[in-house]
N, C-alpha and C. Protein backbone atom coordinates (compact mmCIF):
# COMPACT_ATOMS: atom_id res chain seq x y z
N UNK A 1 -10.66 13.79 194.01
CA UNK A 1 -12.07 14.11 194.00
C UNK A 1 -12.62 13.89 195.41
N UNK A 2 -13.39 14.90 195.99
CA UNK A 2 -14.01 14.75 197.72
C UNK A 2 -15.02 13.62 197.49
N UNK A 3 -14.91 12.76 198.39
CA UNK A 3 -15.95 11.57 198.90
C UNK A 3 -15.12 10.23 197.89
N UNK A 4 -13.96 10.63 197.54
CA UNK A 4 -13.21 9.15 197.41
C UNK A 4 -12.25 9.04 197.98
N UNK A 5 -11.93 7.26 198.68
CA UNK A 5 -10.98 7.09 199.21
C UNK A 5 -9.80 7.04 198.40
N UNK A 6 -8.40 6.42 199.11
CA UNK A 6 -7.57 6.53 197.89
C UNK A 6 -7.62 4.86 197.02
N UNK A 7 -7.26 5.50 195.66
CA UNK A 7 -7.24 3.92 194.71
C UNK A 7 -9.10 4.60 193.99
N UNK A 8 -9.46 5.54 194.34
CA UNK A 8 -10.64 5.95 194.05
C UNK A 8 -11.96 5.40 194.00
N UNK A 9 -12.21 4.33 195.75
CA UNK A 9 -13.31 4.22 195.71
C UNK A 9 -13.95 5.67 196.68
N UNK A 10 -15.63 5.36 196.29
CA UNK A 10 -16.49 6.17 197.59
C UNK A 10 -16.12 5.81 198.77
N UNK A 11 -16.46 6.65 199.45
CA UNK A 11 -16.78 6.26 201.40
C UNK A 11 -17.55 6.50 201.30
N UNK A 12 -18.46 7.18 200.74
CA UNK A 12 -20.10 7.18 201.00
C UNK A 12 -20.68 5.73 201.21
N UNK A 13 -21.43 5.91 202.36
CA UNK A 13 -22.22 4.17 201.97
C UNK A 13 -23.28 3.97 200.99
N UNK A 14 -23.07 3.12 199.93
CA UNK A 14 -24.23 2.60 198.97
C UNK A 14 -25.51 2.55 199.27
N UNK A 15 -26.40 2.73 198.57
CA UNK A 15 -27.74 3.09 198.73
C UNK A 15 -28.44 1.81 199.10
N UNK A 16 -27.80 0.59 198.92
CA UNK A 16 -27.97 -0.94 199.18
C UNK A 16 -28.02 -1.01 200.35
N UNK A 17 -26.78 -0.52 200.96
CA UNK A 17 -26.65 -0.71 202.37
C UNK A 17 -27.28 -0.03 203.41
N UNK A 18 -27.42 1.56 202.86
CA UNK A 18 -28.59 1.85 203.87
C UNK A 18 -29.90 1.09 204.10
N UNK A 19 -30.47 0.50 202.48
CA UNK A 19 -31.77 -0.07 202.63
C UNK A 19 -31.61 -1.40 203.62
N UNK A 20 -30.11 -2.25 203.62
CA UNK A 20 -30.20 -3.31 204.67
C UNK A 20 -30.38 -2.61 206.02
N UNK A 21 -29.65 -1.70 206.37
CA UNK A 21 -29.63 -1.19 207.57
C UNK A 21 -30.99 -0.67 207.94
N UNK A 22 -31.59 -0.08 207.41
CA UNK A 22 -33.35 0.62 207.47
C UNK A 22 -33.97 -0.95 207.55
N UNK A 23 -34.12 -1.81 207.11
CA UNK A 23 -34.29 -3.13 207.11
C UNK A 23 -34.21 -3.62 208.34
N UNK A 24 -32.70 -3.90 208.99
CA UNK A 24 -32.04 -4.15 210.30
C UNK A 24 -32.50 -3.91 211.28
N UNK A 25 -32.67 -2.60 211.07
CA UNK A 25 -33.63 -1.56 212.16
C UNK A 25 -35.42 -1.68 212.82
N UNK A 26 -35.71 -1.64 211.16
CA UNK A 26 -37.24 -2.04 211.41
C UNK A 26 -37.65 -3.69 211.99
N UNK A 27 -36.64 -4.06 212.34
CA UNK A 27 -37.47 -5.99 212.20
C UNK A 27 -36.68 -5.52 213.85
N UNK A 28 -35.72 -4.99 214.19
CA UNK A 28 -34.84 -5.46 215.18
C UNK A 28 -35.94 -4.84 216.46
N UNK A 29 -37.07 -3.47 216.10
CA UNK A 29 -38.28 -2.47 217.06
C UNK A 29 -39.10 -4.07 217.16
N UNK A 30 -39.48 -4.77 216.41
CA UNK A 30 -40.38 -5.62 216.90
C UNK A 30 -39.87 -6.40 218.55
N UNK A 31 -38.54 -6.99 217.86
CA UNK A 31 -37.80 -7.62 219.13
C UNK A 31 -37.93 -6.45 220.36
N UNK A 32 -37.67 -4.91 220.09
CA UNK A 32 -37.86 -4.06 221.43
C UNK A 32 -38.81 -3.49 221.93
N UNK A 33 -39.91 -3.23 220.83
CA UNK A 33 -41.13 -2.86 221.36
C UNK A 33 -42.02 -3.24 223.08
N UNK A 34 -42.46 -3.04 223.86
CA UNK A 34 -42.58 -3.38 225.06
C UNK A 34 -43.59 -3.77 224.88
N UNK A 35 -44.25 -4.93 225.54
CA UNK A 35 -45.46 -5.73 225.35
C UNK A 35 -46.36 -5.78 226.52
N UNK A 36 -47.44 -5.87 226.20
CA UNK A 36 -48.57 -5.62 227.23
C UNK A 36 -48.27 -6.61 228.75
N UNK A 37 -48.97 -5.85 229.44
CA UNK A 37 -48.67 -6.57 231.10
C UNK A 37 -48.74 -8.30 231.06
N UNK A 38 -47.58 -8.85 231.53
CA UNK A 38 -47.98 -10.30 231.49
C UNK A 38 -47.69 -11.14 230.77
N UNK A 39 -46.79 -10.52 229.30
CA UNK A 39 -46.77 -11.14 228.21
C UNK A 39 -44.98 -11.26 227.93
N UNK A 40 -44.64 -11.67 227.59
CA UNK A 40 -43.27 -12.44 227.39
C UNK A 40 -42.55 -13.07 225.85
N UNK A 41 -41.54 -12.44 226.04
CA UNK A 41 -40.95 -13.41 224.30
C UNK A 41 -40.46 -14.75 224.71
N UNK A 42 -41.04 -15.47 224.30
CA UNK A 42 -40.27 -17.26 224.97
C UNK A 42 -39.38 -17.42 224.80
N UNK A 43 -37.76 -16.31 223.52
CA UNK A 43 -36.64 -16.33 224.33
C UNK A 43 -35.84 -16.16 225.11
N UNK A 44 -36.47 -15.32 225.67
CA UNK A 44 -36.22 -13.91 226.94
C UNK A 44 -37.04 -15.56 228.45
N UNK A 45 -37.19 -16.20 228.09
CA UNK A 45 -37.46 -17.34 229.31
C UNK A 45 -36.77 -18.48 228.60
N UNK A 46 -36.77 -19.19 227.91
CA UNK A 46 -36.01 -20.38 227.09
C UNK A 46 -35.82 -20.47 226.06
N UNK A 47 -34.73 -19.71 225.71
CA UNK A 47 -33.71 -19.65 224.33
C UNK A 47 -33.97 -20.97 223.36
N UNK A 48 -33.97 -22.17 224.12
CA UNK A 48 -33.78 -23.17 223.94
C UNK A 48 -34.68 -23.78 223.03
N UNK A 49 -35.81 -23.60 223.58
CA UNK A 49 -37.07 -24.27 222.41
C UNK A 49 -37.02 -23.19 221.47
N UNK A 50 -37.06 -24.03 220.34
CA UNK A 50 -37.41 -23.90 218.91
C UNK A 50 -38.59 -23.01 218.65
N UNK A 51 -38.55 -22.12 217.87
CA UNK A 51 -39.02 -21.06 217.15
C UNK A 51 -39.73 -21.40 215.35
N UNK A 52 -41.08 -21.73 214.95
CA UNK A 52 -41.28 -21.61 213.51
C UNK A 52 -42.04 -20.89 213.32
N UNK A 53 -41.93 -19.59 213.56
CA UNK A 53 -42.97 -18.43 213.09
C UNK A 53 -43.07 -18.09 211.58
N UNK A 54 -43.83 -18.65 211.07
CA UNK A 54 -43.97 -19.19 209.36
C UNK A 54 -44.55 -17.65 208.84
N UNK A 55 -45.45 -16.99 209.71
CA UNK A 55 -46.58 -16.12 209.29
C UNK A 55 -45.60 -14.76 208.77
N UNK A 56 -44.26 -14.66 209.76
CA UNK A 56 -43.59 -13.65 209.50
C UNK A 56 -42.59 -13.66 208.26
N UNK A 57 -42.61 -14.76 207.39
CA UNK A 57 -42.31 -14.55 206.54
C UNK A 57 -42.57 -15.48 205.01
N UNK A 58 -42.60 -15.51 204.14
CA UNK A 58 -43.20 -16.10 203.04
C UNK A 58 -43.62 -18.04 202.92
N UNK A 59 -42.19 -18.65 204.09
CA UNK A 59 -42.87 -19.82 203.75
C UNK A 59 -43.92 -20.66 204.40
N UNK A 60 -45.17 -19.95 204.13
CA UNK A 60 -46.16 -20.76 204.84
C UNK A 60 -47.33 -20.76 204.03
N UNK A 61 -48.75 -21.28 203.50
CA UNK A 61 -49.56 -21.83 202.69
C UNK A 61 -49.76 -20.33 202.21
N UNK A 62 -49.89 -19.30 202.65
CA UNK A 62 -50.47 -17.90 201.60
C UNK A 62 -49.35 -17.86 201.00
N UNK A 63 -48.07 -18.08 201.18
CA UNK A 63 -46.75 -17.82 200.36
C UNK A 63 -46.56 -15.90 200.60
N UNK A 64 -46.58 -15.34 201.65
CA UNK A 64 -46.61 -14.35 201.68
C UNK A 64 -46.23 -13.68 203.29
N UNK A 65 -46.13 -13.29 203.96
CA UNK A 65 -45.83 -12.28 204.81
C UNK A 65 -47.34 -11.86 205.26
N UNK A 66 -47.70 -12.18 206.67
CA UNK A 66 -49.19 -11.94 206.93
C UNK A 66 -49.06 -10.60 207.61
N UNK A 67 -50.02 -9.49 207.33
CA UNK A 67 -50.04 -8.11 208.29
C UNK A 67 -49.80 -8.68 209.67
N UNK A 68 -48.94 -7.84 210.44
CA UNK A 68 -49.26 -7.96 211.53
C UNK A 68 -47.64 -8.31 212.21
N UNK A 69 -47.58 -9.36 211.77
CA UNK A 69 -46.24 -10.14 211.52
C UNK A 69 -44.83 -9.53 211.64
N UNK A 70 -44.75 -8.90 212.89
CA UNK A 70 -43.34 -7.92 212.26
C UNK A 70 -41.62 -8.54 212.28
N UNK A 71 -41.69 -9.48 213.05
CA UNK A 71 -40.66 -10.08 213.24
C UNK A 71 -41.33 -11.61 213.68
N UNK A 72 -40.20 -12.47 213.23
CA UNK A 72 -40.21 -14.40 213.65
C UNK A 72 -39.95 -14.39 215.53
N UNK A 73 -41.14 -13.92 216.05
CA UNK A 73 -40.93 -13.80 217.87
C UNK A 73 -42.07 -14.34 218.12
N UNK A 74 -42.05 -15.56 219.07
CA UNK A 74 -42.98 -16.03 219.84
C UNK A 74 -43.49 -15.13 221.12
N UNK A 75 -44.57 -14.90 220.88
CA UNK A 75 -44.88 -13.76 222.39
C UNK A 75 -45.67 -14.60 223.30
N UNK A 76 -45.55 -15.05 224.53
CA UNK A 76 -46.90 -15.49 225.16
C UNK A 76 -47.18 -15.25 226.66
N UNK A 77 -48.00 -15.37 227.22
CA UNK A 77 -48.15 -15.14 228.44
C UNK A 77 -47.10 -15.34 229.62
N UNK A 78 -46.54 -14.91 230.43
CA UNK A 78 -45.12 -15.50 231.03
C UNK A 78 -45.94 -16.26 231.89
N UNK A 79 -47.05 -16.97 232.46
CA UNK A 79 -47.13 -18.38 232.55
C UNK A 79 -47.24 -19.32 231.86
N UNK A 80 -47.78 -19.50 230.65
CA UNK A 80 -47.46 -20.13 229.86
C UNK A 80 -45.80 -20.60 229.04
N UNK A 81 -45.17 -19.34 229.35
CA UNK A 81 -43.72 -19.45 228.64
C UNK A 81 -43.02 -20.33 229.65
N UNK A 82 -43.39 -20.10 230.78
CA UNK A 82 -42.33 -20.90 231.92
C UNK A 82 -42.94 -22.28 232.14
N UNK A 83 -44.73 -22.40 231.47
CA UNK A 83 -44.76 -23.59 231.61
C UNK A 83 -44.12 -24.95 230.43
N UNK A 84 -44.39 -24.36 229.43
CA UNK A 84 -43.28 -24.64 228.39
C UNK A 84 -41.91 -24.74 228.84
N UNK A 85 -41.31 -23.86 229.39
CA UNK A 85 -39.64 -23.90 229.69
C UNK A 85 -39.22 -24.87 230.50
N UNK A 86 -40.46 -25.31 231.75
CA UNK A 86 -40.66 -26.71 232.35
C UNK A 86 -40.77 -28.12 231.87
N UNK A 87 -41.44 -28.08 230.45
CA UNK A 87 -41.50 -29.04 230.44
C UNK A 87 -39.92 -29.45 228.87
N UNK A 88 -39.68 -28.05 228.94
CA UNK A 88 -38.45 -28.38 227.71
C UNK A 88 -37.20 -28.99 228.24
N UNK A 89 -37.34 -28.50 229.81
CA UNK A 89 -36.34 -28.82 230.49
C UNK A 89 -36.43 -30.66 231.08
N UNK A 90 -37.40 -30.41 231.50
CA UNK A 90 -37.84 -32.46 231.30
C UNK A 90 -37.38 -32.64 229.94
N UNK A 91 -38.20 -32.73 228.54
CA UNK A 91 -37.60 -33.87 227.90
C UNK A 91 -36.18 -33.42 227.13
N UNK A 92 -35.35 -31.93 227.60
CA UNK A 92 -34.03 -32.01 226.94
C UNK A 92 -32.87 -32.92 227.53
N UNK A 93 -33.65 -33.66 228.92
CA UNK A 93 -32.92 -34.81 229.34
C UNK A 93 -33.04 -36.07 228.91
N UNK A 94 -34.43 -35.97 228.00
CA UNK A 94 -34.16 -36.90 227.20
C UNK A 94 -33.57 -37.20 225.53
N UNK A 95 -33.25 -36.12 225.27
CA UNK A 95 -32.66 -35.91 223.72
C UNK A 95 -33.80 -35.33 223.33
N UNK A 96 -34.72 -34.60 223.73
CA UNK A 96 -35.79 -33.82 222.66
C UNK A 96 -36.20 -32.09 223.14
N UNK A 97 -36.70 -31.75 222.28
CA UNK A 97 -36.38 -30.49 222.22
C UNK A 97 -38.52 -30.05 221.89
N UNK A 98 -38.64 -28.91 222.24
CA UNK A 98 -40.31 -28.46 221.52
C UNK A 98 -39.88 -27.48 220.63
N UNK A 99 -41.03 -27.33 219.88
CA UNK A 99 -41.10 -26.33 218.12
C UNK A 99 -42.10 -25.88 218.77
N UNK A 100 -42.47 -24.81 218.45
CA UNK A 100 -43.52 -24.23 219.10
C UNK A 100 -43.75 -23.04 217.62
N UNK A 101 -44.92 -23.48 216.78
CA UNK A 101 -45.26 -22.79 215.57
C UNK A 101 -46.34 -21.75 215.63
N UNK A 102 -46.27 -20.61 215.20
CA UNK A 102 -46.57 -19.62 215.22
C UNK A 102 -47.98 -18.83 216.78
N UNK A 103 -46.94 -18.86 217.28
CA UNK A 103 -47.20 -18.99 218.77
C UNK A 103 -47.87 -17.52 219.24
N UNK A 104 -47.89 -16.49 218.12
CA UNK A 104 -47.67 -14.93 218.35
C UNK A 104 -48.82 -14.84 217.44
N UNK A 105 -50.19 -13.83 217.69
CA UNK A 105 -51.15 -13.73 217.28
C UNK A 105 -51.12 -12.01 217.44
N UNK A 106 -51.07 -11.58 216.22
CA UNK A 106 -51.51 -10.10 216.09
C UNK A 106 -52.46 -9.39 216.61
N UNK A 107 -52.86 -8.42 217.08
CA UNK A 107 -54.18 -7.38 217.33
C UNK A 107 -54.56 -6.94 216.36
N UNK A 108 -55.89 -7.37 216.18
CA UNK A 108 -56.38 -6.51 214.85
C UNK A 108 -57.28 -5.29 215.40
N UNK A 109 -56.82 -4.47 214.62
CA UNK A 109 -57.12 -2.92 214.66
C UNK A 109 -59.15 -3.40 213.88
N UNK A 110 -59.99 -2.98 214.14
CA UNK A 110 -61.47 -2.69 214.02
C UNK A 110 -61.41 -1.16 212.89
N UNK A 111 -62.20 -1.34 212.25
CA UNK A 111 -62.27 -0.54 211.00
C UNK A 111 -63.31 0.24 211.04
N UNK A 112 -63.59 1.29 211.50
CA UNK A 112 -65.61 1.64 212.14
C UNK A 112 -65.29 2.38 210.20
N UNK A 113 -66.50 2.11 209.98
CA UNK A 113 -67.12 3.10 208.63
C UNK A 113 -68.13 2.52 208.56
């Protein structure tokens, strides 16, 4: 029969797997999208500090996924990111590390009617 391998499975890919991959895809444009003049992902400057972007996904007090939210990415000003990366680098000599929680603030679109 065409579109089975032998032992008679599909090679078609499952309809599961496209939806992970369409999935994959859409969260992976947030990470590439290009960001306004000045502005920076704080892992793209220090991998290192800790990431809890709660808003981008269910566990945080709404229990829900906030608009806006497209991916768990800290965005911030690249002076601010390097001033952070300064001071992560001081206390990772001392055994500590920064969390830096939901660090990335959406644009809200204005609604005229």
């Amino acid at each position: 029969m065409p579109g089975r391998a032998e032992g008679g499975a599909s090679r078609r890919p499952s309809l599961g797997a496209l939806f992970v991959a369409l999935a994959l895809l859409i969260s992976l444009s947030a990470y590439a999208n290009p960001l306004p003049a000045g502005f920076v992902r704080l892992a793209e400057i220090d991998p290192t500090i800790r990431q809890d972007i709660r808003y981008a996904g269910r566990e945080n007090f709404l229990h829900r996924k906030v608009y806006g939210y497209d991916a768990p990415v800290c965005i911030l000003t690249a002076t601010a990111a390097k001033a952070l990366s300064g001071v992560q680098k001081a206390i990772t000599a001392k055994g500590l590390t920064l969390v830096v929680f939901d660090c990335y603030r959406p644009a809200r679109r204005r609604r005229h009617g």
